[in-house]
C-alpha atoms as a PDB file:
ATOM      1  CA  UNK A   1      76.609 176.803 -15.475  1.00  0.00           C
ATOM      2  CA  UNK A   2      75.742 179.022 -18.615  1.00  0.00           C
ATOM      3  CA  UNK A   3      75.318 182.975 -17.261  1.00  0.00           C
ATOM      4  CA  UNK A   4      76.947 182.052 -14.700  1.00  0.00           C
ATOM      5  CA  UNK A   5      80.689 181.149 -15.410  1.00  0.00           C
ATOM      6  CA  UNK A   6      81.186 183.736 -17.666  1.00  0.00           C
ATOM      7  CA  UNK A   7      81.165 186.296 -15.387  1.00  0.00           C
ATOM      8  CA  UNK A   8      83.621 184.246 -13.207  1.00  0.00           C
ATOM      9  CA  UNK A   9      86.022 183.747 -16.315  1.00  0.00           C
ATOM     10  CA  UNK A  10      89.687 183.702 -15.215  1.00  0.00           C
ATOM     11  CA  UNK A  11      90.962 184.844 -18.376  1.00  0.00           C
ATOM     12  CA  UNK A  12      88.565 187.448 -18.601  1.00  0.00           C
ATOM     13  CA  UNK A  13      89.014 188.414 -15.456  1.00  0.00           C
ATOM     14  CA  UNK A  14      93.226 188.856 -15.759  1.00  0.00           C
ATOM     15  CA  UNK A  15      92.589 191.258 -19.203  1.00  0.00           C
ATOM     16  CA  UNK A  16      90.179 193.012 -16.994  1.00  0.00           C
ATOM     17  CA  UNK A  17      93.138 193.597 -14.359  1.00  0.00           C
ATOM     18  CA  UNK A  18      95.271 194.119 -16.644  1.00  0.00           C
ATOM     19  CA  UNK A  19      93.503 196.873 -18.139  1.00  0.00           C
ATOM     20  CA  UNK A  20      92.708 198.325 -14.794  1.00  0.00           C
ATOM     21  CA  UNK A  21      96.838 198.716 -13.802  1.00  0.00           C
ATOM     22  CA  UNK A  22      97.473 199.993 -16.719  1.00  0.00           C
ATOM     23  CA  UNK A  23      94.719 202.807 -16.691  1.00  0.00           C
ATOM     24  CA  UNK A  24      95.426 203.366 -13.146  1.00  0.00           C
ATOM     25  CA  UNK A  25      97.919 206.544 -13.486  1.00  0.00           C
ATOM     26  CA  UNK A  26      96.754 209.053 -11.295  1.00  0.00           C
ATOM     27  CA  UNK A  27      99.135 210.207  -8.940  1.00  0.00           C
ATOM     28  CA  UNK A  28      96.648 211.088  -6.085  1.00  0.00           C
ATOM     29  CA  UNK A  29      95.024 207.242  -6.997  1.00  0.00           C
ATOM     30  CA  UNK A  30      91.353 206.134  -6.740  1.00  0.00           C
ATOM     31  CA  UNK A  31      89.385 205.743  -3.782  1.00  0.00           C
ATOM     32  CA  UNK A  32      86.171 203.439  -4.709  1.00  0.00           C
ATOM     33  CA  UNK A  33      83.472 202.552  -2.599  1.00  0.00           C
ATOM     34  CA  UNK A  34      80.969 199.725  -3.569  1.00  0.00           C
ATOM     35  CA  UNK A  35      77.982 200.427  -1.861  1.00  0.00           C
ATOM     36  CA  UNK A  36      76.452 197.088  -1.164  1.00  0.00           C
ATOM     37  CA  UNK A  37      76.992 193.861   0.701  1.00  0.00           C
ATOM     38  CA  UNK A  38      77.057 191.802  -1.822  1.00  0.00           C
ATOM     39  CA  UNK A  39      79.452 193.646  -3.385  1.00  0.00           C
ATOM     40  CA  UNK A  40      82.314 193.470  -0.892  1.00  0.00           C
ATOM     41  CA  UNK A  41      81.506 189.550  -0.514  1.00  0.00           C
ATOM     42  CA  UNK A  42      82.219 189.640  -4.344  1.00  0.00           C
ATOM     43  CA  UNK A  43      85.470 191.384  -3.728  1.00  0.00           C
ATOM     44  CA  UNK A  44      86.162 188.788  -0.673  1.00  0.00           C
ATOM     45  CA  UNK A  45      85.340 185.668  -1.944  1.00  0.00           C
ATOM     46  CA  UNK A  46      87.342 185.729  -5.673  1.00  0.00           C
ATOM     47  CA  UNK A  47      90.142 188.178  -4.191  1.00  0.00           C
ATOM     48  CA  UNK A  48      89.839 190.795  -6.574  1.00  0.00           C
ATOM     49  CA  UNK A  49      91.290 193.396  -4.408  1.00  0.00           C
ATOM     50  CA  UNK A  50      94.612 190.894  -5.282  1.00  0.00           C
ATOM     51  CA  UNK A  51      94.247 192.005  -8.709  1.00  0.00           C
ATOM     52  CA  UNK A  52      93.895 195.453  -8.005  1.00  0.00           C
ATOM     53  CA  UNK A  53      96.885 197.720  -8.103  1.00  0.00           C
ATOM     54  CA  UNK A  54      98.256 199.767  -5.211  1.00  0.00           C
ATOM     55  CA  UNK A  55      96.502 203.026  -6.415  1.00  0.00           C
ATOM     56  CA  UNK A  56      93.118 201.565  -6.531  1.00  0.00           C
ATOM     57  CA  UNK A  57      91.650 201.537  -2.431  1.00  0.00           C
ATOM     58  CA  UNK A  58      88.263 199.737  -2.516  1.00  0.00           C
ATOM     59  CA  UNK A  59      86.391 201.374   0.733  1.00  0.00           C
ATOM     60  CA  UNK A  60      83.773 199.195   2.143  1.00  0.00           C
ATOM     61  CA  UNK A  61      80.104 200.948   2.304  1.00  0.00           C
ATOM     62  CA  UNK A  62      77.322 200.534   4.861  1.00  0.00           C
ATOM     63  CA  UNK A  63      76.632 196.984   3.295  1.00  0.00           C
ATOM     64  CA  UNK A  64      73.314 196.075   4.348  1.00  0.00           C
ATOM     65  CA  UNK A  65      70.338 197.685   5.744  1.00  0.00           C
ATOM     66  CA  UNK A  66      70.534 196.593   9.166  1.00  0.00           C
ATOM     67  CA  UNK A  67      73.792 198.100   9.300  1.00  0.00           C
ATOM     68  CA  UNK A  68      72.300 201.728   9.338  1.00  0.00           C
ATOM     69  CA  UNK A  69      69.240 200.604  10.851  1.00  0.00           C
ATOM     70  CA  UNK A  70      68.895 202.921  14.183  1.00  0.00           C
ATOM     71  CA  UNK A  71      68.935 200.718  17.604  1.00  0.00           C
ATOM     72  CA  UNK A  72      66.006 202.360  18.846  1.00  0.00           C
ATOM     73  CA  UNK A  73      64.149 200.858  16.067  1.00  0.00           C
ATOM     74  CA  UNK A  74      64.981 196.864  16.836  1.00  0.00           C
ATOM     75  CA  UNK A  75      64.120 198.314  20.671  1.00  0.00           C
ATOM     76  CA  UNK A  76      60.703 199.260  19.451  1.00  0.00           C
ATOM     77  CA  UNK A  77      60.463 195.854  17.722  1.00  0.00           C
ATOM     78  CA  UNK A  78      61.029 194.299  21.120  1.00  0.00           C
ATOM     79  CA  UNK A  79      59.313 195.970  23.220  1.00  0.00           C
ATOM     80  CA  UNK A  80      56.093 194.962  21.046  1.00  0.00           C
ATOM     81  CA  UNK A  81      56.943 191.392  21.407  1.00  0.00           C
ATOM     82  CA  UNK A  82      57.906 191.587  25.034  1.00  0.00           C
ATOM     83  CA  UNK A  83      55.195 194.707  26.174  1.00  0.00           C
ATOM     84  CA  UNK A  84      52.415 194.017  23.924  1.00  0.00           C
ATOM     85  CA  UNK A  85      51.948 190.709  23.309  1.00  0.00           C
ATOM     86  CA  UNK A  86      52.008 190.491  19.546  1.00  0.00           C
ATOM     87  CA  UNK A  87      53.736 188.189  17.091  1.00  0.00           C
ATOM     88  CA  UNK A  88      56.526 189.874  15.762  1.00  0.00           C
ATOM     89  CA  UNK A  89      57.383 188.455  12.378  1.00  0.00           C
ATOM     90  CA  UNK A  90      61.242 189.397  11.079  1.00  0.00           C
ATOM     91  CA  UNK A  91      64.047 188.131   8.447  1.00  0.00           C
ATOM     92  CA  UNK A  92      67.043 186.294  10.212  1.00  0.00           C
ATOM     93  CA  UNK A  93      68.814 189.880   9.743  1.00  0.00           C
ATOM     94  CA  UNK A  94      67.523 191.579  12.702  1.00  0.00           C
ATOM     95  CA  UNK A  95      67.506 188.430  14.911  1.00  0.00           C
ATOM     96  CA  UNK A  96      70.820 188.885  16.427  1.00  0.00           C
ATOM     97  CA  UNK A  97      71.398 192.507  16.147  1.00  0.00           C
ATOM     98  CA  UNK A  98      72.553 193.804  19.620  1.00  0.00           C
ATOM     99  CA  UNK A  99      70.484 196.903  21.108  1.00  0.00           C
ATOM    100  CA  UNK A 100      69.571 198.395  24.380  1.00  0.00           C
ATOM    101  CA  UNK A 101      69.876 196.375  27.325  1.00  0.00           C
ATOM    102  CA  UNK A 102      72.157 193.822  25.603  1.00  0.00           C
ATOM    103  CA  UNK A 103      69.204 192.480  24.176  1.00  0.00           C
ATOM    104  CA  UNK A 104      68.568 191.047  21.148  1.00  0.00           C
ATOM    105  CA  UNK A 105      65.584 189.778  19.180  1.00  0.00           C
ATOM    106  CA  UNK A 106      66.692 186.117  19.783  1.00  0.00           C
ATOM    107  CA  UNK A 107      67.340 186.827  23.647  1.00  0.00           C
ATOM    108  CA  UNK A 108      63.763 188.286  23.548  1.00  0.00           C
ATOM    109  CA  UNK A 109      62.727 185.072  21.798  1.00  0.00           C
ATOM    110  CA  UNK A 110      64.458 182.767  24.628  1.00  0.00           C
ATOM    111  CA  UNK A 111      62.895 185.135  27.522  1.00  0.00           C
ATOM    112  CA  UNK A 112      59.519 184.203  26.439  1.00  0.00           C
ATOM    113  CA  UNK A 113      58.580 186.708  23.553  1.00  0.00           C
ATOM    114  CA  UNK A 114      56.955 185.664  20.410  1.00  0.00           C
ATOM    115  CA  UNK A 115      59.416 186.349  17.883  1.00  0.00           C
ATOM    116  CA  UNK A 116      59.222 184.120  14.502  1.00  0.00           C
ATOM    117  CA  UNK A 117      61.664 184.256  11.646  1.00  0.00           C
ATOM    118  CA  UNK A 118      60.406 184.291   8.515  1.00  0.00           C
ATOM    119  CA  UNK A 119      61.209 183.799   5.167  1.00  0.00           C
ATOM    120  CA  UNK A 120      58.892 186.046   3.085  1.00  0.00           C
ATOM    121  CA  UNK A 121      56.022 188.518   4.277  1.00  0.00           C
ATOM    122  CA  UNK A 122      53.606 185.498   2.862  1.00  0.00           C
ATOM    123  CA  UNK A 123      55.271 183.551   5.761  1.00  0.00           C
ATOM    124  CA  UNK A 124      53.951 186.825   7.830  1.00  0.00           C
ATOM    125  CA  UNK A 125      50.443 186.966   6.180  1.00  0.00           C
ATOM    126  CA  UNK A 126      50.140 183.043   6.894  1.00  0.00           C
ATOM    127  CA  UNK A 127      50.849 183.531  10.561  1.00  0.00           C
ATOM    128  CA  UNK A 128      48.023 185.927  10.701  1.00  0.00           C
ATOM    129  CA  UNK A 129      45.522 183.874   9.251  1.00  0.00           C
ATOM    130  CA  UNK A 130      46.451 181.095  11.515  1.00  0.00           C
ATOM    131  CA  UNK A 131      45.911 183.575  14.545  1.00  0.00           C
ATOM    132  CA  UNK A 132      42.945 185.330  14.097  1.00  0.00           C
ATOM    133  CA  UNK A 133      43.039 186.410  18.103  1.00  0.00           C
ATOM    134  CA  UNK A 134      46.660 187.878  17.807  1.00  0.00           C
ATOM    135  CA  UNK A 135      48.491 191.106  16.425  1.00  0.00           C
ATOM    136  CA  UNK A 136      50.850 190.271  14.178  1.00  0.00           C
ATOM    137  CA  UNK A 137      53.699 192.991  13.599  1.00  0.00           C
ATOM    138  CA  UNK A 138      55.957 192.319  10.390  1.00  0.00           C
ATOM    139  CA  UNK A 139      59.349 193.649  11.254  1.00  0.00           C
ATOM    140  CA  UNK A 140      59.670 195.129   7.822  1.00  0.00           C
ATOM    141  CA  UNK A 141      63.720 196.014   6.777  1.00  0.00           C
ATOM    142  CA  UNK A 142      65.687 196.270   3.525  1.00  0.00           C
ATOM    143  CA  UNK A 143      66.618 198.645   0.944  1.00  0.00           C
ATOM    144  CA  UNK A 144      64.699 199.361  -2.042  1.00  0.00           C
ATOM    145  CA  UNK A 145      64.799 195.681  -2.953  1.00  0.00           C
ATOM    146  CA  UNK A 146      62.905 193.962  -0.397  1.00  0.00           C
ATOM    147  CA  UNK A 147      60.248 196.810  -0.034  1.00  0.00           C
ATOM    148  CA  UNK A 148      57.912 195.588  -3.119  1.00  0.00           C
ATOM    149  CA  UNK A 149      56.960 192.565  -1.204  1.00  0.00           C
ATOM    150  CA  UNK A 150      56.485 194.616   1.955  1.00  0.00           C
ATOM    151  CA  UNK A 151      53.658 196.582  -0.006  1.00  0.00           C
ATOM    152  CA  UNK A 152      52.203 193.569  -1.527  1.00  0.00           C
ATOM    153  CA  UNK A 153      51.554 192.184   2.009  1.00  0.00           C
ATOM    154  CA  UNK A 154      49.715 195.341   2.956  1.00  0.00           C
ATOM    155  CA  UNK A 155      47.844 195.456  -0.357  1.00  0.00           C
ATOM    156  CA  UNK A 156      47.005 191.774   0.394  1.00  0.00           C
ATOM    157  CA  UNK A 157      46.003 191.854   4.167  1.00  0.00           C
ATOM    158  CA  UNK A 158      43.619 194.672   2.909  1.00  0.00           C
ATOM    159  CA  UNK A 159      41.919 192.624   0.725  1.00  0.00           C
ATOM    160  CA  UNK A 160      41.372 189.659   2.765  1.00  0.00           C
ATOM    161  CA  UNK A 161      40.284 192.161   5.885  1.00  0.00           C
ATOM    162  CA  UNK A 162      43.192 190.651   8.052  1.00  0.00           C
ATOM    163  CA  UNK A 163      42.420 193.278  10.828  1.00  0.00           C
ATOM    164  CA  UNK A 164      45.380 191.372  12.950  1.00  0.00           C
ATOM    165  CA  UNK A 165      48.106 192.345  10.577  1.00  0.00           C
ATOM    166  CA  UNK A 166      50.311 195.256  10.835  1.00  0.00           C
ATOM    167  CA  UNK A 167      53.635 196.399   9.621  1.00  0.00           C
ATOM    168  CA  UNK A 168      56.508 197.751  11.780  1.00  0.00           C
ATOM    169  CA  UNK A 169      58.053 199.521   8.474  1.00  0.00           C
ATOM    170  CA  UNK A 170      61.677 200.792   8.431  1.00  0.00           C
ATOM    171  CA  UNK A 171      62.980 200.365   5.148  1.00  0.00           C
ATOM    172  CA  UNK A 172      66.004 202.522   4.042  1.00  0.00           C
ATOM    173  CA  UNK A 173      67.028 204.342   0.989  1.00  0.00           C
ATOM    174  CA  UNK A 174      70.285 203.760  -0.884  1.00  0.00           C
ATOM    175  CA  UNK A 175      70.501 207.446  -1.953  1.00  0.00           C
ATOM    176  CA  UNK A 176      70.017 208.918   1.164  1.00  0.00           C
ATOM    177  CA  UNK A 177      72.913 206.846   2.839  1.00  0.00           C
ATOM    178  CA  UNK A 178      74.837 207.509  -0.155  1.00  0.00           C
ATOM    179  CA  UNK A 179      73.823 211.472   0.838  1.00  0.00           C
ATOM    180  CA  UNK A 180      74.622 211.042   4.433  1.00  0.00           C
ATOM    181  CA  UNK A 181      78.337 209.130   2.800  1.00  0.00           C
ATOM    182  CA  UNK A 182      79.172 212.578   1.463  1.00  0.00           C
ATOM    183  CA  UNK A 183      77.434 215.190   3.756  1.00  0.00           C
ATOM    184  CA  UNK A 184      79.506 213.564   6.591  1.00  0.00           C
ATOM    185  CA  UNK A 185      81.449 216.189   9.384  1.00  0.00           C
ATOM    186  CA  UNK A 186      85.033 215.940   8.162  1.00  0.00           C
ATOM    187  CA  UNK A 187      83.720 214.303   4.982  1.00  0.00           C
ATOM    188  CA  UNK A 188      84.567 211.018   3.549  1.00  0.00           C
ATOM    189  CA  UNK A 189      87.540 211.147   1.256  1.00  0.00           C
ATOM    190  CA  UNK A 190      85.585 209.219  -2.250  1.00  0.00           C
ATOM    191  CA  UNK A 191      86.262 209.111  -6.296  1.00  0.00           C
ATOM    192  CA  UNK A 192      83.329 207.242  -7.042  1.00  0.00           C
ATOM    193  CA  UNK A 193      80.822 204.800  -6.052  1.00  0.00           C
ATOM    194  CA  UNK A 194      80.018 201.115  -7.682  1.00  0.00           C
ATOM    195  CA  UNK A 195      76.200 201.540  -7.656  1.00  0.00           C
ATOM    196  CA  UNK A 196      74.210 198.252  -6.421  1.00  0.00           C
ATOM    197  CA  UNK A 197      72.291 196.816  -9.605  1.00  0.00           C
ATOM    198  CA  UNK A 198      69.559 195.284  -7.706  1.00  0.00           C
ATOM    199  CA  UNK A 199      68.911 198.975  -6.665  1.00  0.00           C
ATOM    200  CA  UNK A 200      68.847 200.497  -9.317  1.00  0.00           C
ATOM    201  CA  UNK A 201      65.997 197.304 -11.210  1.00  0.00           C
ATOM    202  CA  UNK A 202      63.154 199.145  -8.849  1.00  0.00           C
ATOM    203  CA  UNK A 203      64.606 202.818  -8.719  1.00  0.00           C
ATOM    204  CA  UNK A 204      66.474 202.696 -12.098  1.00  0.00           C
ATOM    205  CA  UNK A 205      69.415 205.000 -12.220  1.00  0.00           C
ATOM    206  CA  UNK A 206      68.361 208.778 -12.397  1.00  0.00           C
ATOM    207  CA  UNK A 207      68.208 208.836  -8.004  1.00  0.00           C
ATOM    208  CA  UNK A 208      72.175 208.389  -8.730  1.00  0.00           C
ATOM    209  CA  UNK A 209      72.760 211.428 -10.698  1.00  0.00           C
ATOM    210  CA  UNK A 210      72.925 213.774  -7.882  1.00  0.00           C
ATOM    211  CA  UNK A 211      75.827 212.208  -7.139  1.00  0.00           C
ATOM    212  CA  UNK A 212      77.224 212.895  -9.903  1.00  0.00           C
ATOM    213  CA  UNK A 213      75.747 216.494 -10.708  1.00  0.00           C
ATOM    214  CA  UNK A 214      75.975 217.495  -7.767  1.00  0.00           C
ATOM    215  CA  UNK A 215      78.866 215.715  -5.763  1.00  0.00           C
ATOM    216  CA  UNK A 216      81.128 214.912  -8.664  1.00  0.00           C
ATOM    217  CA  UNK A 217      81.536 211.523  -8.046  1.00  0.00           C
ATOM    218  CA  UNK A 218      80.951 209.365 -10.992  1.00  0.00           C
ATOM    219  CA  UNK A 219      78.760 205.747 -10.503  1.00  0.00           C
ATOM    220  CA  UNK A 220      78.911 202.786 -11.852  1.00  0.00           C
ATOM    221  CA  UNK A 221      75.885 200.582 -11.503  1.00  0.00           C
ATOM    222  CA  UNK A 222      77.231 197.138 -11.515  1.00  0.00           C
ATOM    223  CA  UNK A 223      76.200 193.164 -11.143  1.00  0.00           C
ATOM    224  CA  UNK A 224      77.700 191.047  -8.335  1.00  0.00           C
ATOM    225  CA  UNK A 225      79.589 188.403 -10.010  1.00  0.00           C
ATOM    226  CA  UNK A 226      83.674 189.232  -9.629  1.00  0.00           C
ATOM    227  CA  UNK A 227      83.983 190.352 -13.490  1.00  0.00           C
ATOM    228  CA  UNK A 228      80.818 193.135 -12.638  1.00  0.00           C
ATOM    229  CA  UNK A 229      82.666 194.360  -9.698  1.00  0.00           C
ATOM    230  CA  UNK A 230      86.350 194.642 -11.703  1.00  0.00           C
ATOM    231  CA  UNK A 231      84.733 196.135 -14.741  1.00  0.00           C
ATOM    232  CA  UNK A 232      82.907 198.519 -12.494  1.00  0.00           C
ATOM    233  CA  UNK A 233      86.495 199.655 -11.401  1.00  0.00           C
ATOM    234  CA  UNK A 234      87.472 200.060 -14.674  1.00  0.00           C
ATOM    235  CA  UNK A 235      84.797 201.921 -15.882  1.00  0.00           C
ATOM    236  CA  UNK A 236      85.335 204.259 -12.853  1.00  0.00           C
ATOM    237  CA  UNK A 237      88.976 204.647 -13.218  1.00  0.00           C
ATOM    238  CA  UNK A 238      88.135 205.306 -16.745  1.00  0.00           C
ATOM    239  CA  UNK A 239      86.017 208.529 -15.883  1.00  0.00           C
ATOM    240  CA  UNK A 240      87.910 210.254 -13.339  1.00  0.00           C
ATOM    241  CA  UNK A 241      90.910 209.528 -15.781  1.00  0.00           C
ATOM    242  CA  UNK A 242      89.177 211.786 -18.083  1.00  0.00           C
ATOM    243  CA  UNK A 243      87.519 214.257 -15.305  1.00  0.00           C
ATOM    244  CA  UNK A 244      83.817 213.093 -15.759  1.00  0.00           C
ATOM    245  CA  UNK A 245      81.244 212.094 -13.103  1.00  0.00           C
ATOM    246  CA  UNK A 246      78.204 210.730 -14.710  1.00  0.00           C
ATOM    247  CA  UNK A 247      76.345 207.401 -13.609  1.00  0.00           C
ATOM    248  CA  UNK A 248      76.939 204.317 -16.477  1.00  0.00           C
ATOM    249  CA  UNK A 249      75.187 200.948 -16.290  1.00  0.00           C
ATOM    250  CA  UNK A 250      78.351 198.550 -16.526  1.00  0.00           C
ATOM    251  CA  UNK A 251      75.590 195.525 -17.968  1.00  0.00           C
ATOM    252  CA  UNK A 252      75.869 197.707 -21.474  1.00  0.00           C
ATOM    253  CA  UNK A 253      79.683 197.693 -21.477  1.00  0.00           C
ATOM    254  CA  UNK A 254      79.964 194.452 -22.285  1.00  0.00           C
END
């Protein structure tokens, strides 16, 4: 499939490694993290950290949102669907996340709570409509990607008046769990990041360059397909090779 296979390219992908072992001298070696989820699957699913020398340690970041999401906020999510009687709208993410109680939001579901997965907030806004007598609460999660939609539902449930329609809003930044990474007690021992591209399409790249400036740890925004990820590495490796920290965009290295 054109755009597609090309950045799967196993010839492309072996010069890539190639170039990476051979630029990967430093004694004290390279400690990477790639920020997002999709990111590590990348790195699971083609087994590029097979083609990665010894030096290079790919550390696995807080992957999704849910993963930092606090318990006490899918608690507060439940408690409206069990307490309050609304219809709590919610992505399959949260569904099964454990919290208080060893419950869940599907265990609230089977106990008799109204708790509908959804596809999209115009799933949400459609549910709604069709119950005029009910709250609805959207469950709103995700990183910067996924909140654009979240304000188009509110801009749109304005407009039509939808009075039942409310959003239970606890979406996450990537720079500020990137800031809580490196702020850590006892610290987290980094050389750079590989920055999530579908970030950086709504924030662009400057919200990275504290990390640089300030931290010293170079980024590399980078696509998901395995030849983004390994010339992410290399672009990384590259820089602390040569004592820089500055954030690239590894889309205009090709």
């Amino acid at each position: 499939m054109k755009y597609v296979d090309e950045f799967r390219d196993g010839e492309l992908a072996k010069n890539i490694a190639a170039n990476i072992a051979r630029e990967a001298t430093a004694a004290s070696g390279y400690r990477l993290m790639e920020f997002c989820g999709g990111h590590t699957h990348a790195l699971s699913r083609y087994g590029i950290a097979d083609l990665l020398p010894a030096s290079v340690r790919m550390i696995h970041g807080p992957g999704c949102p849910v993963c930092v999401l606090p318990i006490g906020r899918v608690d507060q999510a439940i408690r409206l669907a069990r307490e309050h009687g609304v219809i709590l709208c919610t992505y399959a993410d949260t569904m099964r996340v454990p919290c208080s109680d060893n419950l869940t939001l599907m265990r609230a579901k089977s106990g008799g709570a109204d708790v509908r997965m959804i596809y999209s907030t115009q799933d949400a806004l459609k549910i709604a409509r069709d119950n005029p007598g009910q709250q609805v609460v959207f469950f709103a999660i995700g990183f910067e990607t996924t909140t654009p939609p979240t304000a188009v539902a509110v801009k749109q449930a304005a407009a039509e008046g939808l009075k039942n329609f409310s959003v239970l809003c606890n979406h996450v930044l990537t720079p500020a769990a990137m800031h809580a990474i490196l702020s850590a007690q006892g610290g987290v021992a980094l050389d750079g990041f590989v920055g999530p591209a579908h970030v950086s399409t709504v924030i662009g790249s400057k919200p990275f360059e504290v990390f640089a400036d300030d931290y010293g740890k170079p980024v590399v925004i980078a696509g998901f397909e395995p030849l983004d990820v390994m010339q992410a590495i290399l672009m990384l490796i590259r820089q602390i090779n040569e004592g820089r920290a500055a954030v690239e965009n590894e889309f205009t290295a090709r």
